[in-house]
N, C-alpha and C. Protein backbone atom coordinates (compact mmCIF):
# COMPACT_ATOMS: atom_id res chain seq x y z
N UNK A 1 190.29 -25.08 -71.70
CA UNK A 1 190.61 -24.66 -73.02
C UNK A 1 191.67 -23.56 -72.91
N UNK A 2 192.70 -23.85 -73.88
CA UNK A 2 193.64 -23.06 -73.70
C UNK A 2 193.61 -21.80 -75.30
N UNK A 3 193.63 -20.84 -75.49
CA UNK A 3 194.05 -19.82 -76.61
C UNK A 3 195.48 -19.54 -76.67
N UNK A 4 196.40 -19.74 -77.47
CA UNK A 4 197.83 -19.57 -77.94
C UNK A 4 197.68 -17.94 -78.79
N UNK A 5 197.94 -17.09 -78.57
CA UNK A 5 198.16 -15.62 -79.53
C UNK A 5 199.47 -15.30 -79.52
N UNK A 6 200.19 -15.35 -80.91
CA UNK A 6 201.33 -15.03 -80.98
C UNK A 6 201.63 -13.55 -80.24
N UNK A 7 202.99 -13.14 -79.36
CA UNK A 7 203.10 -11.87 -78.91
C UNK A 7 202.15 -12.03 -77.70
N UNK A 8 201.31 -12.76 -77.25
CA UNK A 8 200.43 -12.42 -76.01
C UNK A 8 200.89 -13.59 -74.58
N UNK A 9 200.90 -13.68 -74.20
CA UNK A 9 200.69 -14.65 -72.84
C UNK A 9 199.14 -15.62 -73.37
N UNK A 10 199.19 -16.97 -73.16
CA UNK A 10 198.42 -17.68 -73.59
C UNK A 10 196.81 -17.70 -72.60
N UNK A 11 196.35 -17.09 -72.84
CA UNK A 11 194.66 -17.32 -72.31
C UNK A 11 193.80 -18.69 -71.93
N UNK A 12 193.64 -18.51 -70.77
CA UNK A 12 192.67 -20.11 -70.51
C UNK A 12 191.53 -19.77 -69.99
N UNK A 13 190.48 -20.48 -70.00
CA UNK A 13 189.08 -20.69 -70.21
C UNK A 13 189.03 -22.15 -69.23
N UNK A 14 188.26 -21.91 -67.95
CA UNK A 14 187.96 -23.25 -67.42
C UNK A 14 186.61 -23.32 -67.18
N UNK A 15 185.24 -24.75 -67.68
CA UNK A 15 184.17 -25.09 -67.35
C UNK A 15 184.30 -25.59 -65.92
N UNK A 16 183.24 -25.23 -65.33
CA UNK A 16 182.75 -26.25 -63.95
C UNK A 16 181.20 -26.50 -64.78
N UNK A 17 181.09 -27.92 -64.78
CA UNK A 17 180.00 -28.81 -64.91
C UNK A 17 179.47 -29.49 -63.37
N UNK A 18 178.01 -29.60 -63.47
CA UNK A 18 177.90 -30.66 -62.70
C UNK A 18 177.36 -31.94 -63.17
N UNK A 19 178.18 -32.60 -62.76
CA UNK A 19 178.36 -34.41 -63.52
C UNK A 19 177.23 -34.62 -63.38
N UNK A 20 176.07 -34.87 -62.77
CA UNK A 20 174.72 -35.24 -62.67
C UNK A 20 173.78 -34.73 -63.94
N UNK A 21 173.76 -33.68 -64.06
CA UNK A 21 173.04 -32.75 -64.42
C UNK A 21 173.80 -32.48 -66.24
N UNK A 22 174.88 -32.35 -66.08
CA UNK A 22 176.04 -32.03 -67.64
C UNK A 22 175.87 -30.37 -67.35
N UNK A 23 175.33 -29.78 -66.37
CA UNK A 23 174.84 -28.51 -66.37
C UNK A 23 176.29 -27.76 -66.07
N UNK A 24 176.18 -26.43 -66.91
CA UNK A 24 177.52 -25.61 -66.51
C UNK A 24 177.46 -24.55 -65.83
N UNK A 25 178.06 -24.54 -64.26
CA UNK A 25 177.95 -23.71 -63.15
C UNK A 25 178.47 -22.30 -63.41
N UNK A 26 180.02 -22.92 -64.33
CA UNK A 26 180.98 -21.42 -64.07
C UNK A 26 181.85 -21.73 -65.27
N UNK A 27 181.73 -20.57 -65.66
CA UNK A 27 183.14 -20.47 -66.95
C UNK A 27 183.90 -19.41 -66.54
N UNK A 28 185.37 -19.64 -66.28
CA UNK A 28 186.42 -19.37 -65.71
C UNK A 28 187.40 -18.45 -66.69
N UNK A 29 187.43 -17.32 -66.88
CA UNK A 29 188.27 -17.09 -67.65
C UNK A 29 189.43 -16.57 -67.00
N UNK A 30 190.69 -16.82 -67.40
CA UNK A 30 191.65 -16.35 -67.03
C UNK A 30 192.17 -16.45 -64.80
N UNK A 31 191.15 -17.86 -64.82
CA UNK A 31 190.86 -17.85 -63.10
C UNK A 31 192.23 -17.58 -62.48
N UNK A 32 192.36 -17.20 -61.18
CA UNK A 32 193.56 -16.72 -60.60
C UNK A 32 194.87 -15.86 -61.11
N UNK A 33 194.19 -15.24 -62.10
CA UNK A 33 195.31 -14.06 -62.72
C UNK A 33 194.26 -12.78 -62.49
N UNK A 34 195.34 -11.78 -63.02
CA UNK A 34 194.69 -10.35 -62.53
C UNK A 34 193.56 -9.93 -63.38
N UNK A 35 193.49 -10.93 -64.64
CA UNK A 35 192.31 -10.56 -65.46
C UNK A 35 191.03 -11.48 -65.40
N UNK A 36 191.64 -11.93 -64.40
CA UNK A 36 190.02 -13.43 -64.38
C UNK A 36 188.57 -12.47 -64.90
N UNK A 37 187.90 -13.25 -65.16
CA UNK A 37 186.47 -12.98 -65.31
C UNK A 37 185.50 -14.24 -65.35
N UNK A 38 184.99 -14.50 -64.30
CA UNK A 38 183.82 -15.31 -64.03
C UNK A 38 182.25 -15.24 -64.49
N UNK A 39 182.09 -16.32 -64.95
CA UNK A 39 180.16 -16.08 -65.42
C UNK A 39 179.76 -17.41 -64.18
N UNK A 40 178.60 -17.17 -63.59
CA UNK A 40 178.44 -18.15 -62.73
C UNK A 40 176.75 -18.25 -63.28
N UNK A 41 176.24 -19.20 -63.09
CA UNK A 41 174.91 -19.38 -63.72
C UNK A 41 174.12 -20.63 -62.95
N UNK A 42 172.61 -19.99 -62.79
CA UNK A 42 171.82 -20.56 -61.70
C UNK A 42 170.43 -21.29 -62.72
N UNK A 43 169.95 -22.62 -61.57
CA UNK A 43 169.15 -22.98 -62.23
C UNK A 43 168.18 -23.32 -62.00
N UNK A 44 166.25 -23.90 -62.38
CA UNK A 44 165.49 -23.99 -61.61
C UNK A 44 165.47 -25.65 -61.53
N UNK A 45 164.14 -26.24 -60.72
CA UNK A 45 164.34 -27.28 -60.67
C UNK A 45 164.48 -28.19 -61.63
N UNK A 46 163.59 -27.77 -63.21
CA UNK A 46 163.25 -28.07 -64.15
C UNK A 46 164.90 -28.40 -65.19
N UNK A 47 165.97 -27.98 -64.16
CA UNK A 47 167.19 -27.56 -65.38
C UNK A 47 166.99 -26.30 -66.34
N UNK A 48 166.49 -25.23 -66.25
CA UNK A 48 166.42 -24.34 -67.06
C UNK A 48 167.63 -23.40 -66.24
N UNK A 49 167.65 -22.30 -66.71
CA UNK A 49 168.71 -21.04 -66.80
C UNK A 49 167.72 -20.26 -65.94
N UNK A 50 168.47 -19.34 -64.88
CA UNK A 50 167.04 -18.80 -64.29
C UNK A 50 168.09 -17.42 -64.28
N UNK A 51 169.12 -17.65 -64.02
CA UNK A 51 170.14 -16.11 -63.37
C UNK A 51 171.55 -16.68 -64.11
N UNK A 52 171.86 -15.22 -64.40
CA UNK A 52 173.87 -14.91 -65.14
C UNK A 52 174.14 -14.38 -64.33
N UNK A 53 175.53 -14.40 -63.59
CA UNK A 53 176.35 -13.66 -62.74
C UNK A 53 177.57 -13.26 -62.93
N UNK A 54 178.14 -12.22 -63.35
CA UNK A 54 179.52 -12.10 -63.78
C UNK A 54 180.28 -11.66 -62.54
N UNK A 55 181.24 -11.94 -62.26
CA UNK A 55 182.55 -11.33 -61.38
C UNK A 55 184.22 -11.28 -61.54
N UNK A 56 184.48 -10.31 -61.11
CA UNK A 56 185.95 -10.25 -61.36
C UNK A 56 186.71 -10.76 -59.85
N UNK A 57 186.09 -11.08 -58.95
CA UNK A 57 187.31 -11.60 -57.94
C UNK A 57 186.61 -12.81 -57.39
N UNK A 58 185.63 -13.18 -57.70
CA UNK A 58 184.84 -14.37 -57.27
C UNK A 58 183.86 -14.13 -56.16
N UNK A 59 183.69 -12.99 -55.62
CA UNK A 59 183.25 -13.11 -54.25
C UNK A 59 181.92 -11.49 -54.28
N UNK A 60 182.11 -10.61 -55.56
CA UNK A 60 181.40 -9.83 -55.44
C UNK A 60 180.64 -10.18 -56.99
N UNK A 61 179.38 -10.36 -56.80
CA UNK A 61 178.90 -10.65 -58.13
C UNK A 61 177.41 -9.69 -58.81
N UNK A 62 177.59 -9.28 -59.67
CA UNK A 62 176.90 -8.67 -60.57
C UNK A 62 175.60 -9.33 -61.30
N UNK A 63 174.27 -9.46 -61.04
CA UNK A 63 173.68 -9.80 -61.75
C UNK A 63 173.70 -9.75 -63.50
N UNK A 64 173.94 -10.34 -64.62
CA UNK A 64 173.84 -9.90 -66.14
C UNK A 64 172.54 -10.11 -66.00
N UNK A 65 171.62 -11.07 -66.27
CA UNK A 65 170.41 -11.60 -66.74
C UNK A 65 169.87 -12.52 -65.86
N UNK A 66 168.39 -12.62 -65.66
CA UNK A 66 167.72 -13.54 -65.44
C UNK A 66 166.81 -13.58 -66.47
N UNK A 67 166.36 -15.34 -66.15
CA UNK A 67 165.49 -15.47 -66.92
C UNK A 67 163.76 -15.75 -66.27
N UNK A 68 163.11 -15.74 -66.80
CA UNK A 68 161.64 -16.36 -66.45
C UNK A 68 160.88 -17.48 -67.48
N UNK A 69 160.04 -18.08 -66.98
CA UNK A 69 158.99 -18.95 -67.95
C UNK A 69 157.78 -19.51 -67.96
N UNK A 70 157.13 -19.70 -68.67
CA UNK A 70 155.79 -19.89 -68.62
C UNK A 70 155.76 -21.60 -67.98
N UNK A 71 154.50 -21.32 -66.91
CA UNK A 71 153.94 -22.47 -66.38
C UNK A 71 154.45 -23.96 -67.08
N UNK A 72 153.92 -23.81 -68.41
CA UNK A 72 153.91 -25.00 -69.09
C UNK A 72 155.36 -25.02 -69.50
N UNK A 73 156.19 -24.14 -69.43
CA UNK A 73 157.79 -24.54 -70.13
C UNK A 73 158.51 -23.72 -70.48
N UNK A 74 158.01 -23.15 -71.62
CA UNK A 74 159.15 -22.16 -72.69
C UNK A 74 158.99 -21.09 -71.92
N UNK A 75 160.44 -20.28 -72.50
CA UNK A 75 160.68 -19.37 -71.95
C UNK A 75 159.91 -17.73 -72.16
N UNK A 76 159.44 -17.16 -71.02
CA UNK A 76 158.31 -15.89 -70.79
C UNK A 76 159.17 -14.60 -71.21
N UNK A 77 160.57 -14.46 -70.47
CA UNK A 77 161.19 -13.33 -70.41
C UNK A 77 162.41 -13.31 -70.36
N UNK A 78 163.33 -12.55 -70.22
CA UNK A 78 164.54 -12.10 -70.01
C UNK A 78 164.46 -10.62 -69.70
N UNK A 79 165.48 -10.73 -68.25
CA UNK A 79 165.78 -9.15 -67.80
C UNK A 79 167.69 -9.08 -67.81
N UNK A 80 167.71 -7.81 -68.61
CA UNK A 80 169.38 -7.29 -68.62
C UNK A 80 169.89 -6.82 -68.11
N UNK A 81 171.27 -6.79 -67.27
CA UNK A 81 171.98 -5.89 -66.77
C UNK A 81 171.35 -5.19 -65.85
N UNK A 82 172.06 -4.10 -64.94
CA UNK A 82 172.17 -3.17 -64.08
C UNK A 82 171.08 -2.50 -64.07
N UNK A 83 170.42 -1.96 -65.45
CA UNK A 83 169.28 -1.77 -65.55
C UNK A 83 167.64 -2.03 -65.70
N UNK A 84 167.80 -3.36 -65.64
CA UNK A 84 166.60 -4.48 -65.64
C UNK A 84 166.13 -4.42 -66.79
N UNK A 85 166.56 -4.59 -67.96
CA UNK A 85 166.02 -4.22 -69.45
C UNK A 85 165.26 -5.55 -69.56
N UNK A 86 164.13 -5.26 -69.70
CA UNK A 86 163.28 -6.42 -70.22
C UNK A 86 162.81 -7.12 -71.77
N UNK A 87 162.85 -7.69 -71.80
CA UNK A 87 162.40 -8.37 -73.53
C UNK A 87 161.71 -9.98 -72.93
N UNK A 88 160.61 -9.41 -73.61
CA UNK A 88 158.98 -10.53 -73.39
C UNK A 88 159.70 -11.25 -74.65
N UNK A 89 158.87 -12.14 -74.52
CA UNK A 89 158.43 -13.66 -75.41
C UNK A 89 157.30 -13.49 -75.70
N UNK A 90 156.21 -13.27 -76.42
CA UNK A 90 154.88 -13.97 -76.89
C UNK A 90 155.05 -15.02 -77.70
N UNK A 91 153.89 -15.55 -77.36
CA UNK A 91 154.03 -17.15 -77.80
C UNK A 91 152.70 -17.14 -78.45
N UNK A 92 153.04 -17.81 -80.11
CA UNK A 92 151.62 -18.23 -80.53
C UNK A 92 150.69 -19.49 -79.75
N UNK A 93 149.38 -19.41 -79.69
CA UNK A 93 148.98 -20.54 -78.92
C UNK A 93 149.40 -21.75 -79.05
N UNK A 94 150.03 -21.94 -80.21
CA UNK A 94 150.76 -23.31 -80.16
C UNK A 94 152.20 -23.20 -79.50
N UNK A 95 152.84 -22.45 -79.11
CA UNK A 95 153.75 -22.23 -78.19
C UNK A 95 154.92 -21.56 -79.29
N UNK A 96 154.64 -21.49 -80.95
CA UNK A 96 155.82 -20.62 -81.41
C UNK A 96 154.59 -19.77 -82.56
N UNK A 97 155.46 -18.82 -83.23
CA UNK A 97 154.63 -18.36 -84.22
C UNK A 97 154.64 -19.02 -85.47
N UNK A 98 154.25 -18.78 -86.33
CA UNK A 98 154.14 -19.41 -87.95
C UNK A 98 154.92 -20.43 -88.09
N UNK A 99 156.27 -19.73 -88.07
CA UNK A 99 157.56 -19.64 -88.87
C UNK A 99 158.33 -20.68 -87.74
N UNK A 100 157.56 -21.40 -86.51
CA UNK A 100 158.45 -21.97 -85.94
C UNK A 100 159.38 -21.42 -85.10
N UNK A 101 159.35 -19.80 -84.76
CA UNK A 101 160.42 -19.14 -83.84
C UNK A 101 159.61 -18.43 -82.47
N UNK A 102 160.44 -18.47 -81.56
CA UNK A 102 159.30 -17.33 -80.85
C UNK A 102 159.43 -15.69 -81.10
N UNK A 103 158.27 -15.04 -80.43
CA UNK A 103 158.26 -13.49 -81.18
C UNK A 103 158.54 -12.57 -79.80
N UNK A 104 159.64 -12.01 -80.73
CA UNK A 104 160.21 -10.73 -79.45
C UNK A 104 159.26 -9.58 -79.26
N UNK A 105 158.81 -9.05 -78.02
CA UNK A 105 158.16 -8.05 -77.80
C UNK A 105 158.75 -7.20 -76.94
N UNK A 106 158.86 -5.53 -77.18
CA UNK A 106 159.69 -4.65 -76.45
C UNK A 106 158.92 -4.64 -75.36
């Protein structure tokens, strides 16, 4: 994907998929220029999201987020950034609350 901004140098955006899976490894921004920025993203066996990785030269990478999940499926947790910021999931016993959403807990 390419961005056109009048006055700017044109911005590109490249996916890596893996064809098996449709799963997306790496979104490429700006790859091989001085502003690249990489998201690289890991997964469990199940195909879920388990880890975010951001980097600026490809080779030193930064944890953003992982994720976690309950036995049976849906997702348990998320941890943020540098600082491990956590945000739970509770799950009504039917696996959402009322309203059909799941419920954030600090």
């Amino acid at each position: 994907m390419q961005q056109n901004i009048p006055a700017l140098d044109a911005k590109r955006t490249a996916y890596v998929y893996d064809l098996a899976s449709g799963k997306v490894n790496y979104v490429m921004y700006q790859f091989d220029r001085p502003d690249q920025f990489i998201h690289r993203y890991d997964y469990d066996s199940d195909n879920r999201i388990t880890s975010v990785f951001t980097s600026t030269d490809g080779f030193i990478w930064d944890r953003d987020a992982s994720y976690r999940y309950y036995a049976h499926g849906p997702l348990a947790g998320i941890e943020l950034g540098e600082y491990r910021v956590q945000i739970g999931l509770l799950l009504h016993p039917t696996g959402v609350d009322q309203r059909g959403k799941y419920a954030l807990c600090g």
